[in-house]
C-alpha atoms as a PDB file:
ATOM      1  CA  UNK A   1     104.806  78.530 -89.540  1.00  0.00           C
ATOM      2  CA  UNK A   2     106.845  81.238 -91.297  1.00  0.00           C
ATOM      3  CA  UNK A   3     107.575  79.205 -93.760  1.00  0.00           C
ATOM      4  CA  UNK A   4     104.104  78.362 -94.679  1.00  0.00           C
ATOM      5  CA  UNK A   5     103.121  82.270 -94.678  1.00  0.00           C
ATOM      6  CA  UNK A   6     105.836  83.157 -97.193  1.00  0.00           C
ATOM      7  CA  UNK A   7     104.725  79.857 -99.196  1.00  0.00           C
ATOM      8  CA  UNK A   8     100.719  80.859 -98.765  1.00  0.00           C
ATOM      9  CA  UNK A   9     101.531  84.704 -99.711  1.00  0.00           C
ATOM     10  CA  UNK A  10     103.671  83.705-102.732  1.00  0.00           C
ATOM     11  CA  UNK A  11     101.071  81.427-104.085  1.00  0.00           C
ATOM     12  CA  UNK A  12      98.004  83.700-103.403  1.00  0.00           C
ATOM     13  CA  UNK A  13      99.667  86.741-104.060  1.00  0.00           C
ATOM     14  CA  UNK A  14      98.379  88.686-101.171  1.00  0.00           C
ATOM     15  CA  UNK A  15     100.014  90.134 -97.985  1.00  0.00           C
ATOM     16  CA  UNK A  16      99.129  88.002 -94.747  1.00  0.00           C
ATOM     17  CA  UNK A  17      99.458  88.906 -90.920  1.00  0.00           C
ATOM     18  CA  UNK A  18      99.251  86.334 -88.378  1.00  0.00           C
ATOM     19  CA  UNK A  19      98.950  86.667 -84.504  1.00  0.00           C
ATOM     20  CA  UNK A  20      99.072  84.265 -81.634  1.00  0.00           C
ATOM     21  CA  UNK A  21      96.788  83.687 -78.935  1.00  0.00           C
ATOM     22  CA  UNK A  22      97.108  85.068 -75.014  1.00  0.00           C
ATOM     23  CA  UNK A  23      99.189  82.629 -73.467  1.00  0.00           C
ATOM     24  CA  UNK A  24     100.431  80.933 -76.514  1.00  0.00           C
ATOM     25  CA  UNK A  25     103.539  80.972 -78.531  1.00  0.00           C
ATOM     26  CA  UNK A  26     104.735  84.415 -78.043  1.00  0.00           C
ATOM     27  CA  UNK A  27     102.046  86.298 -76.473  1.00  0.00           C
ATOM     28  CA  UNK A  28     101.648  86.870 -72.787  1.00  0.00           C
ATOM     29  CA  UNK A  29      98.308  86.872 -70.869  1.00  0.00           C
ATOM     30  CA  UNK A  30      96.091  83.542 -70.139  1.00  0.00           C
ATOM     31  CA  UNK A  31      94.196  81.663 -72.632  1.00  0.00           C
ATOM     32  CA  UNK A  32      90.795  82.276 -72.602  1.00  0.00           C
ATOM     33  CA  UNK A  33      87.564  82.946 -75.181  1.00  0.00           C
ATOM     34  CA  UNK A  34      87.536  86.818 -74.213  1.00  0.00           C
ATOM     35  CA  UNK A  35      91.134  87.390 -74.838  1.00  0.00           C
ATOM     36  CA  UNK A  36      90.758  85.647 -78.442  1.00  0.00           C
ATOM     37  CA  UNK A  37      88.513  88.321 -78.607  1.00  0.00           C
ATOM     38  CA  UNK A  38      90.348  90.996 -77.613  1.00  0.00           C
ATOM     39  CA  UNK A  39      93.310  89.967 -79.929  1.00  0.00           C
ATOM     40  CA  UNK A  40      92.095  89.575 -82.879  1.00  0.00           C
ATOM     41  CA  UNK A  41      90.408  92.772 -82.298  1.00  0.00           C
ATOM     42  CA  UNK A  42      93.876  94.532 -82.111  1.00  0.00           C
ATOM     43  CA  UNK A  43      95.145  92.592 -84.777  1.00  0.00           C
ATOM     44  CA  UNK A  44      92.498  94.353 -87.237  1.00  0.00           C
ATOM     45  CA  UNK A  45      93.109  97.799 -85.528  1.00  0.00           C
ATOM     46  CA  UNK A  46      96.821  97.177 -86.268  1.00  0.00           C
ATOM     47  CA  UNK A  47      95.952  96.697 -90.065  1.00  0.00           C
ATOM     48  CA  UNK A  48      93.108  99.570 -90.167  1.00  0.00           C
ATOM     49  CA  UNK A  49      95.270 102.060 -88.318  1.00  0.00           C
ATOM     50  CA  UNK A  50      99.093 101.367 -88.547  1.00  0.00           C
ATOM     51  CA  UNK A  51      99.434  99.750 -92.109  1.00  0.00           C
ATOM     52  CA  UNK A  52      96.735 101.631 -93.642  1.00  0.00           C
ATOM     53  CA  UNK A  53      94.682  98.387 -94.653  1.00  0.00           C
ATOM     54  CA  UNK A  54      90.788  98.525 -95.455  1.00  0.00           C
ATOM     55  CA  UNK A  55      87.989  96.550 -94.654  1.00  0.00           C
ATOM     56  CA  UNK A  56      86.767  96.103 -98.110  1.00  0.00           C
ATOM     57  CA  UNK A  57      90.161  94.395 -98.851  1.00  0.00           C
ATOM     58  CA  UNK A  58      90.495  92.170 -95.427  1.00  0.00           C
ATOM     59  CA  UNK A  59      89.605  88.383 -95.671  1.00  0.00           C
ATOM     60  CA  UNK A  60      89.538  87.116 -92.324  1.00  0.00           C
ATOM     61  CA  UNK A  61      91.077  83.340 -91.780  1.00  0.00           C
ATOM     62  CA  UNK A  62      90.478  81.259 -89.178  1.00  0.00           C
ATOM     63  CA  UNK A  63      91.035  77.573 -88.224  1.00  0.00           C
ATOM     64  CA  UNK A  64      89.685  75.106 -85.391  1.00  0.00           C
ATOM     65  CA  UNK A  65      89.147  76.899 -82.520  1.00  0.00           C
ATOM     66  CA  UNK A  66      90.112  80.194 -84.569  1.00  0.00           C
ATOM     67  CA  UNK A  67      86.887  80.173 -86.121  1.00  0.00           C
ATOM     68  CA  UNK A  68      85.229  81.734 -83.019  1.00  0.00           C
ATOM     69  CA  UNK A  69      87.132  84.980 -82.829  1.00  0.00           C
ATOM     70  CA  UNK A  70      87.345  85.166 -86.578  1.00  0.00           C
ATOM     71  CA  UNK A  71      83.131  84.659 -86.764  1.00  0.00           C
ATOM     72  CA  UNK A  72      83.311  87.088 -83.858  1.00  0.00           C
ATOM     73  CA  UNK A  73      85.093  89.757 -85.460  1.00  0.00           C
ATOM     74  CA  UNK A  74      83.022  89.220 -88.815  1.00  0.00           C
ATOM     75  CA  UNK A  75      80.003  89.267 -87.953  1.00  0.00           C
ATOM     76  CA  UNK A  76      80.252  92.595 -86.653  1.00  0.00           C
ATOM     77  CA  UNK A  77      81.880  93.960 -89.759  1.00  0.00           C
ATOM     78  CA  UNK A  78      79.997  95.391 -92.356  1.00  0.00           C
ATOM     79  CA  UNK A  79      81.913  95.215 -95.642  1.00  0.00           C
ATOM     80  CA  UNK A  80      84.379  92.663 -94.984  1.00  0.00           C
ATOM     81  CA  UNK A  81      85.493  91.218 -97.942  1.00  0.00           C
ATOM     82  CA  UNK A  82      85.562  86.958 -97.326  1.00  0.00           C
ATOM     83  CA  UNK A  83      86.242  85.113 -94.442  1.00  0.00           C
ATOM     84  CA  UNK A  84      88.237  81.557 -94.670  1.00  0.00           C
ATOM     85  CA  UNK A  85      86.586  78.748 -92.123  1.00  0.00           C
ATOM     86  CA  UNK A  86      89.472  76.268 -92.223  1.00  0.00           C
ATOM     87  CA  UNK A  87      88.290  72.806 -89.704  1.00  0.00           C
ATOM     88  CA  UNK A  88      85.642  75.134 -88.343  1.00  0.00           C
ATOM     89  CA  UNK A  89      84.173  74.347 -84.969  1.00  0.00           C
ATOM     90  CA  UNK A  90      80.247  75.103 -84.656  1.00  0.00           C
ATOM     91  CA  UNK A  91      80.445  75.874 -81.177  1.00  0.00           C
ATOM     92  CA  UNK A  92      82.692  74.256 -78.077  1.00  0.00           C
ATOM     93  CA  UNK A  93      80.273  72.242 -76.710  1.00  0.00           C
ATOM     94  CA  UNK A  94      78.920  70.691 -80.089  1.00  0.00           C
ATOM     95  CA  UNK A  95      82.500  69.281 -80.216  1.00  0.00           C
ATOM     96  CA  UNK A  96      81.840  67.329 -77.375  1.00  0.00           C
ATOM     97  CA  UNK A  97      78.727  66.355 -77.291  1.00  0.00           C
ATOM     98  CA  UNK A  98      75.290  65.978 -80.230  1.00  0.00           C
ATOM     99  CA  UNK A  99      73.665  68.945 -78.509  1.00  0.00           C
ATOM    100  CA  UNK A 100      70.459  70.992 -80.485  1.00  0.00           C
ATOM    101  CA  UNK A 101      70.187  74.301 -78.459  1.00  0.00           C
ATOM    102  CA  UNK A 102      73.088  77.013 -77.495  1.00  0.00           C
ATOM    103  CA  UNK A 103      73.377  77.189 -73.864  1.00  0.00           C
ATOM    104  CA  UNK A 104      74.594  80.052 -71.949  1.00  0.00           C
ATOM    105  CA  UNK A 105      78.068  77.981 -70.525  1.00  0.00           C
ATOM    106  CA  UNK A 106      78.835  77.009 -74.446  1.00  0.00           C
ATOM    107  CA  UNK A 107      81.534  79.129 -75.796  1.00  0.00           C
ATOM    108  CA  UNK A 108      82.573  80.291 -79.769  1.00  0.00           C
ATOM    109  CA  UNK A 109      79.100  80.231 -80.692  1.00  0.00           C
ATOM    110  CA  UNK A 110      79.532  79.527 -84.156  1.00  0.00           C
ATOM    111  CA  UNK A 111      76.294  78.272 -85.129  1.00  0.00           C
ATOM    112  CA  UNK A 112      74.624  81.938 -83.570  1.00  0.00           C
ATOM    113  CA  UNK A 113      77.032  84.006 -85.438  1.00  0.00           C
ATOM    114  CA  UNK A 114      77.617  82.433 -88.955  1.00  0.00           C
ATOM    115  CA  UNK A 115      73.945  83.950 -90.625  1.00  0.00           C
ATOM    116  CA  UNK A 116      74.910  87.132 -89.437  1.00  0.00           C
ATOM    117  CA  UNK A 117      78.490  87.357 -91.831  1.00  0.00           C
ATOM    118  CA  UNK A 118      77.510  89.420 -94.809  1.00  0.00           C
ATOM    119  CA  UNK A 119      80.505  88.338 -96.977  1.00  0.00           C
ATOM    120  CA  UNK A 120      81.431  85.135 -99.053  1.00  0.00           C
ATOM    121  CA  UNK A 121      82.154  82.074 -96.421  1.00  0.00           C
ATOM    122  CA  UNK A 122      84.721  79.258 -97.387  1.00  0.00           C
ATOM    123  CA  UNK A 123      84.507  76.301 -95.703  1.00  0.00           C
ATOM    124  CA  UNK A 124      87.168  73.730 -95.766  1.00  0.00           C
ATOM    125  CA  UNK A 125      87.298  70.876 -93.919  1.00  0.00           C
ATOM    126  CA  UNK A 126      88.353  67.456 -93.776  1.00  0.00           C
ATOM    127  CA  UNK A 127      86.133  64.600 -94.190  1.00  0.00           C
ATOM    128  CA  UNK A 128      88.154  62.362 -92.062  1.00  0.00           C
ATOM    129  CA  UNK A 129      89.270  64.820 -89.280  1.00  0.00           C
ATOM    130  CA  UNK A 130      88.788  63.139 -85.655  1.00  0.00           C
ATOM    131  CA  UNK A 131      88.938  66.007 -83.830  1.00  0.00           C
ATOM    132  CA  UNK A 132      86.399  67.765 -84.855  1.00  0.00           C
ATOM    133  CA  UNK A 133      83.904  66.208 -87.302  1.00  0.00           C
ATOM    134  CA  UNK A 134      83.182  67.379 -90.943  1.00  0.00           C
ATOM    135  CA  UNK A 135      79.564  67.978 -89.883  1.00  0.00           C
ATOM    136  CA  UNK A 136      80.612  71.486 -88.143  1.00  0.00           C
ATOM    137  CA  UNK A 137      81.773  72.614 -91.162  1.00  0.00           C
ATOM    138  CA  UNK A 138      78.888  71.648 -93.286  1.00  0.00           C
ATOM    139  CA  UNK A 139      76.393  73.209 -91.090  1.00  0.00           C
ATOM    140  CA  UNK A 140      78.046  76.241 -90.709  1.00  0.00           C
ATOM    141  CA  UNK A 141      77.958  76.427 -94.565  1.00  0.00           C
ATOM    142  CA  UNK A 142      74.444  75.928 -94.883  1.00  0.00           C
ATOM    143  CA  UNK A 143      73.971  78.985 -92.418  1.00  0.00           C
ATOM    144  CA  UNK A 144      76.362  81.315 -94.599  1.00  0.00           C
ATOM    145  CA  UNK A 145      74.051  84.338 -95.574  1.00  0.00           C
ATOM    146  CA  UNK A 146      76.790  83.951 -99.175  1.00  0.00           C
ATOM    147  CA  UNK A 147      78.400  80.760 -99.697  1.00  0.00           C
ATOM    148  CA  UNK A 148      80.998  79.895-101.623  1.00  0.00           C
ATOM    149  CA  UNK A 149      81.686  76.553-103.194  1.00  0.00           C
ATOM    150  CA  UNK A 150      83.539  74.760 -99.967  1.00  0.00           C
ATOM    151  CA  UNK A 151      86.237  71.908-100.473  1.00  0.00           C
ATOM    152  CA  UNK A 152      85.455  68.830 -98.475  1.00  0.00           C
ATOM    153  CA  UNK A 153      89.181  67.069 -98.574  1.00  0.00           C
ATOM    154  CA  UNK A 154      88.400  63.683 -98.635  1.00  0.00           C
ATOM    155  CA  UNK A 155      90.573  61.752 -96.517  1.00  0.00           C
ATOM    156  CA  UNK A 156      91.904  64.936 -95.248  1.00  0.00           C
ATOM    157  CA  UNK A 157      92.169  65.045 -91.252  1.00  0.00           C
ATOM    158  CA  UNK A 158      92.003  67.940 -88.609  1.00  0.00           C
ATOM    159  CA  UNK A 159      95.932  69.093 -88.905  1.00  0.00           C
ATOM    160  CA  UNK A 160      97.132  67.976 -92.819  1.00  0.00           C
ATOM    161  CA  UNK A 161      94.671  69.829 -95.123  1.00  0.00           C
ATOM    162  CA  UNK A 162      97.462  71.474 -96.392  1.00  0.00           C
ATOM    163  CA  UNK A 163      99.239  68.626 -98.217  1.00  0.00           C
ATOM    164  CA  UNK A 164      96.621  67.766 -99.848  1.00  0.00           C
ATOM    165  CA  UNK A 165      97.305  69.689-103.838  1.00  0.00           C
ATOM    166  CA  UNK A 166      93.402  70.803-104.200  1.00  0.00           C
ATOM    167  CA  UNK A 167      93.790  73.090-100.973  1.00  0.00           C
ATOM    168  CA  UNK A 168      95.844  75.758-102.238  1.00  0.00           C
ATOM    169  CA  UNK A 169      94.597  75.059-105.758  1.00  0.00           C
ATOM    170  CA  UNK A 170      91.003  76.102-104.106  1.00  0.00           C
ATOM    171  CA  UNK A 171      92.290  78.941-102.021  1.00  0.00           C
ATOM    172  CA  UNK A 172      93.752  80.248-105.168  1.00  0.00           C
ATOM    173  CA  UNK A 173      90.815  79.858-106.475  1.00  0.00           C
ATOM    174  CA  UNK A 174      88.585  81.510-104.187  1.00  0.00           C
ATOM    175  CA  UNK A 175      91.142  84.348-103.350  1.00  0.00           C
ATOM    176  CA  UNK A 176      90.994  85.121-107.462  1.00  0.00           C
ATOM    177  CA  UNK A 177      87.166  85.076-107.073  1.00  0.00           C
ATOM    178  CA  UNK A 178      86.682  87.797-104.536  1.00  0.00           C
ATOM    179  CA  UNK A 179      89.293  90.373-106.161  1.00  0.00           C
ATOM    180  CA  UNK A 180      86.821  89.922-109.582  1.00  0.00           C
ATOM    181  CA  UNK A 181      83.753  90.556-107.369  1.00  0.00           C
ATOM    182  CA  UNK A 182      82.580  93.966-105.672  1.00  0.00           C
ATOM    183  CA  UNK A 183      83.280  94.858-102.669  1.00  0.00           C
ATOM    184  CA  UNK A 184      80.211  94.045-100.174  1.00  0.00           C
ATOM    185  CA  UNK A 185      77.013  96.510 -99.956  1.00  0.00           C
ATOM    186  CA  UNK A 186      75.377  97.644 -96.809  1.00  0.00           C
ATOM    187  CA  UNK A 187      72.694  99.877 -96.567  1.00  0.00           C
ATOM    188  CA  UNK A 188      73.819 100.766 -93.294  1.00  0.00           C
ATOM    189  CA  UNK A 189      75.948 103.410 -92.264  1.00  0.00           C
ATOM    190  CA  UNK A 190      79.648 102.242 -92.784  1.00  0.00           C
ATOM    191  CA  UNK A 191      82.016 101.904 -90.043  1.00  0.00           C
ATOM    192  CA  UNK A 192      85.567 102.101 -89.631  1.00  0.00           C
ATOM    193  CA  UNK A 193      85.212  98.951 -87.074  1.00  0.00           C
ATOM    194  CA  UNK A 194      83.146  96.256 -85.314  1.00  0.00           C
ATOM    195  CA  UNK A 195      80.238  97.891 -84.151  1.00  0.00           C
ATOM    196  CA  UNK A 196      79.872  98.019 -80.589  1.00  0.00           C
ATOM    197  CA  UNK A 197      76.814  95.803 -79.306  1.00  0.00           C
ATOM    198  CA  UNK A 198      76.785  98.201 -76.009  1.00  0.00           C
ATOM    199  CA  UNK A 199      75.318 100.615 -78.259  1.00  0.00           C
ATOM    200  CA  UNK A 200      72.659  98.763 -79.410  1.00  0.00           C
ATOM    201  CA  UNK A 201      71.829  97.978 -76.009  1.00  0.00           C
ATOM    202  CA  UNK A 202      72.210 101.239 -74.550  1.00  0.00           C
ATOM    203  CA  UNK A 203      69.864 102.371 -77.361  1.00  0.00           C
ATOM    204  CA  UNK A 204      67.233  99.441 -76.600  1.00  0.00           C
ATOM    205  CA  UNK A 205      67.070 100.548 -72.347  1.00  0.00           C
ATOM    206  CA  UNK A 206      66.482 103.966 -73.928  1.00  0.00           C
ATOM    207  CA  UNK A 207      63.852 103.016 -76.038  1.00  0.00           C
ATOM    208  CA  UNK A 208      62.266 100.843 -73.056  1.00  0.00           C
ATOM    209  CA  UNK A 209      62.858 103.741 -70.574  1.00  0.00           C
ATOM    210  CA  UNK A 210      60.816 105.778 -73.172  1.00  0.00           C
ATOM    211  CA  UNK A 211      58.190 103.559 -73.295  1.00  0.00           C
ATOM    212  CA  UNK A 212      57.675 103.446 -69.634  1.00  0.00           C
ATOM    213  CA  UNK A 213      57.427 106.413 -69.299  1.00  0.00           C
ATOM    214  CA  UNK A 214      54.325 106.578 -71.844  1.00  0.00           C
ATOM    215  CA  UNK A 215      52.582 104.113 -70.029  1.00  0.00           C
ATOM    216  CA  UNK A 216      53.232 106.210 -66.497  1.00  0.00           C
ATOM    217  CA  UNK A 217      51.390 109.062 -67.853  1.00  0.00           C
ATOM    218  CA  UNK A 218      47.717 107.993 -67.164  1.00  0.00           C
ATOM    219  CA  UNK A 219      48.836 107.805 -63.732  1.00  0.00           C
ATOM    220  CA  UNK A 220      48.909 111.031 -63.723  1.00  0.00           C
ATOM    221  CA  UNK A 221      45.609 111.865 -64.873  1.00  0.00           C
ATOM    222  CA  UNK A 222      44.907 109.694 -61.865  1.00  0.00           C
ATOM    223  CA  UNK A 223      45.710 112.453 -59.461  1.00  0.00           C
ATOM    224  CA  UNK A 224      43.380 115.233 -61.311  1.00  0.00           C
ATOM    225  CA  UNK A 225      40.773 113.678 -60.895  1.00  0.00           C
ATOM    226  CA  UNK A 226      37.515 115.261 -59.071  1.00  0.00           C
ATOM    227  CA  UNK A 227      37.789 114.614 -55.542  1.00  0.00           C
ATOM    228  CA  UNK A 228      34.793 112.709 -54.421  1.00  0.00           C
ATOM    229  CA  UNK A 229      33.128 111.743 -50.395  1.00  0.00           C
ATOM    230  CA  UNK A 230      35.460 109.119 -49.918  1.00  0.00           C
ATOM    231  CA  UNK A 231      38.862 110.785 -51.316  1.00  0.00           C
ATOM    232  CA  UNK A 232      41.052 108.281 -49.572  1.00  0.00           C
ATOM    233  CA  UNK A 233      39.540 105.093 -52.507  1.00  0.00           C
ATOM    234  CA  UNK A 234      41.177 106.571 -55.536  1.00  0.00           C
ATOM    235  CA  UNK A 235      44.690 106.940 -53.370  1.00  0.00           C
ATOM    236  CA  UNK A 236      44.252 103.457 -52.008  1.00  0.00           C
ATOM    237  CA  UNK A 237      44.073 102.141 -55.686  1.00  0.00           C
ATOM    238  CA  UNK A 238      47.468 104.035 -56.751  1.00  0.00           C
ATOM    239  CA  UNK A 239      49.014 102.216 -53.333  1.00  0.00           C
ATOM    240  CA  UNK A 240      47.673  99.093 -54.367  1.00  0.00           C
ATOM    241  CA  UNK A 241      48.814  99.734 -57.898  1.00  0.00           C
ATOM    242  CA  UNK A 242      52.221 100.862 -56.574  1.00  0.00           C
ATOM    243  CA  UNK A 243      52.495  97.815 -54.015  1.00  0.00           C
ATOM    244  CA  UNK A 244      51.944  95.704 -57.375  1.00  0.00           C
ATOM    245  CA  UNK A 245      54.636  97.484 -59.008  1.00  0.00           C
ATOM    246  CA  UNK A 246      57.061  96.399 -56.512  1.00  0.00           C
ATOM    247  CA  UNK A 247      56.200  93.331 -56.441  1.00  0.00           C
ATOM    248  CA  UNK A 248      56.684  93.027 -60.573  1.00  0.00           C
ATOM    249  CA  UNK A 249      59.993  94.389 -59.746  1.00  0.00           C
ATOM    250  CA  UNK A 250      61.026  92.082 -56.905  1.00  0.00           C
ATOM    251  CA  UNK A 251      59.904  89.053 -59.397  1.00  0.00           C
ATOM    252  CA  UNK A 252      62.176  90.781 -61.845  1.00  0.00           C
ATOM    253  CA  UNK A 253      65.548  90.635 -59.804  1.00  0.00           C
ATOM    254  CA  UNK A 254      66.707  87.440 -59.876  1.00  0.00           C
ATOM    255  CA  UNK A 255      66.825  87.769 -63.473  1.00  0.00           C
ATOM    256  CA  UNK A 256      69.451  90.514 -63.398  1.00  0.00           C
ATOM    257  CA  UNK A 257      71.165  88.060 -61.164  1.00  0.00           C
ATOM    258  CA  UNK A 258      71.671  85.598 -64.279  1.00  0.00           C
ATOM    259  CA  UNK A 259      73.687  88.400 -66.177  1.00  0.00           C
ATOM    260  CA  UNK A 260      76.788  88.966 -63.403  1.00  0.00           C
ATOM    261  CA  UNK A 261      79.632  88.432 -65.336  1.00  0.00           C
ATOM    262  CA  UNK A 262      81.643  86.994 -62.408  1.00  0.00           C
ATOM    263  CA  UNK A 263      79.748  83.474 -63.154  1.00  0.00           C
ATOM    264  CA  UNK A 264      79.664  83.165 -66.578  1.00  0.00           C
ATOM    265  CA  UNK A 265      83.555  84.266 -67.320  1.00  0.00           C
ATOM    266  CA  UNK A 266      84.013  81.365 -64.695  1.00  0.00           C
ATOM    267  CA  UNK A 267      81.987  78.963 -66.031  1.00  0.00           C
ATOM    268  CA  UNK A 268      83.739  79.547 -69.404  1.00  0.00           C
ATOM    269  CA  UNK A 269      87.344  79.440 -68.223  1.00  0.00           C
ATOM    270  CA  UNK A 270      86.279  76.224 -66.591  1.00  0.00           C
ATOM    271  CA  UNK A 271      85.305  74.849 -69.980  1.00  0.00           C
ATOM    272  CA  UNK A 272      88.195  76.203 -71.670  1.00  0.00           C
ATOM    273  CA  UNK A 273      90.312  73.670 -69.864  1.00  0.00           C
ATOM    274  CA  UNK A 274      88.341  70.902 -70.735  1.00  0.00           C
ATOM    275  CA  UNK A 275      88.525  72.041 -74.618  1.00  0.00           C
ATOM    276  CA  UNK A 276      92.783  72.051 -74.278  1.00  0.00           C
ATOM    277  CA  UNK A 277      92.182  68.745 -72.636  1.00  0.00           C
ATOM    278  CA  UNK A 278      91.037  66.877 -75.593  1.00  0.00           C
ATOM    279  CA  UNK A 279      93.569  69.338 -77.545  1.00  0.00           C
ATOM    280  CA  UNK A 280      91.233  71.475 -79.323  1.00  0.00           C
ATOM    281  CA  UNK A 281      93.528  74.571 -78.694  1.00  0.00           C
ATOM    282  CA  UNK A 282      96.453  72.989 -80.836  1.00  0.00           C
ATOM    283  CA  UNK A 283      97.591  76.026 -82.938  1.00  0.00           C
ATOM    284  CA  UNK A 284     100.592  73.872 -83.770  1.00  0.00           C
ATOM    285  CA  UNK A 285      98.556  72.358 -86.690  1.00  0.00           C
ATOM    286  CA  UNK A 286     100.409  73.832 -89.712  1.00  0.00           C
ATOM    287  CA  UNK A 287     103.898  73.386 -87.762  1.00  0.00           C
ATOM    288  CA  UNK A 288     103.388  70.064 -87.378  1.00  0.00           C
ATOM    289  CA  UNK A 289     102.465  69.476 -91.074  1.00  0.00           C
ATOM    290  CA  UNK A 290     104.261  71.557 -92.614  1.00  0.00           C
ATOM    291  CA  UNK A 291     107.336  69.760 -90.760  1.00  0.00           C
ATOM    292  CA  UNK A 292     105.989  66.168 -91.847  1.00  0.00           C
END
């Protein structure tokens, strides 16, 4: 793997950092979706805060299975400036099986996350690979909000796109492309860092709390109103009113049930195995060819 770095870095002439997963190579921790997450999250902090990097200059790499946190991490990025799909996955289940719609169990939702990457996307992928079929990385090209021209190896299977001459040739390419091009444009505030989708949920039960309470105020009114021979009507309304309220509210509890993150994180180790089962979570690809 080393060896490949230097060889990648000499070629491109750029600087490249490289991480493993929880619970492989030489990290600690258990494999799981999260924890990709969560380290390639520290991985970018690392480059932002301790070697001074900048967004405008990262271009984020990832292959198989490290497509999802590298999609992750991008599409929450603002002025990234390329990201690198090498054998991309479009989601975990889609590997297994011809599914149309993203269900909640499915993890490295590729397919959800790809239109929302404002940078150039390169797609490479093989058009013999086995493992997972050229047809995730097509479609994931077709969503790219900016494509760049992709390199379908022909012949070129899920662990050996790296022999063939045309992929660093292209990378080369590519890599030359982006440092000719301006940096990405947002009209949105910039960030130092992924934006944080709390936020934007925090901000939304604000807004809906808000809301509310504008509909609550003609209950109010309610209450002022002239009193009349039979005072007790109006009040037996507002109890009816309330007793329908409750109700609304006891209708709406089960679906808070569906968001405990006890069942889902479950659910998604659970399917995590089944991906290293049929070897998805091989990081050993470039080893392994680059040792052939």
């Amino acid at each position: 793997m080393y060896e490949l770095f230097v060889e990648l870095s000499t070629h491109l002439n750029v600087n490249l950092m490289g991480y493993d997963y929880s619970g492989y190579g030489q990290s600690s921790g258990k494999p799981s979706e999260q924890n990709t997450y969560a380290d390639i999250e520290a991985v970018y902090r690392c480059l932002i805060e301790t070697y001074g990097a900048s967004e405008e200059n990262i271009i984020l790499y990832g292959q198989s299975v490290g497509s999802g946190p590298t999609l992750d991490l991008a599409s929450r990025l603002s002025h990234l400036r390329a990201v690198v799909l090498h054998s991309p996955i479009s989601s975990g289940l889609r590997v297994m099986y011809p599914v149309k719609h993203t269900y909640w169990f499915d993890i490295y939702k590729n397919i959800d996350k790809i239109p929302l990457v404002k940078c150039p996307v390169l797609v490479i992928h093989g058009t013999a690979d086995e493992v997972v079929d050229c047809s995730h990385g097509r479609t994931l090209w077709e969503l790219s909000k900016v494509k760049y021209e992709p390199l379908w190896v022909k012949g070129g299977n899920h662990c050996n796109l790296e022999l063939y001459p045309e992929y660093i040739k292209h990378l080369k390419k590519f890599v030359t492309a982006i440092e000719k091009s301006p940096p990405v444009k947002d009209e949105s505030p910039e960030s130092s860092g992924p934006s944080d989708p709390s936020e934007t949920g925090s901000e939304s039960a604000e807004s809906s709390r808000r809301s509310t309470d504008i509909r609550d105020k003609p209950r109010s009114s309610i209450d002022h109103r002239p009193s009349t021979d039979r005072p007790e009507k109006p009040r037996g309304s507002i109890d009816r009113r309330d007793k329908s309220r409750k109700s609304v509210d006891q209708v709406n509890k089960p679906r808070a049930s569906v968001d405990q993150p006890d069942r889902p994180r479950k659910s998604i180790d659970r399917f995590g195995g089944m991906m290293r089962s049929v070897k998805l979570c091989n990081i050993d690809c470039f080893t392994a060819a680059s040792g052939s």
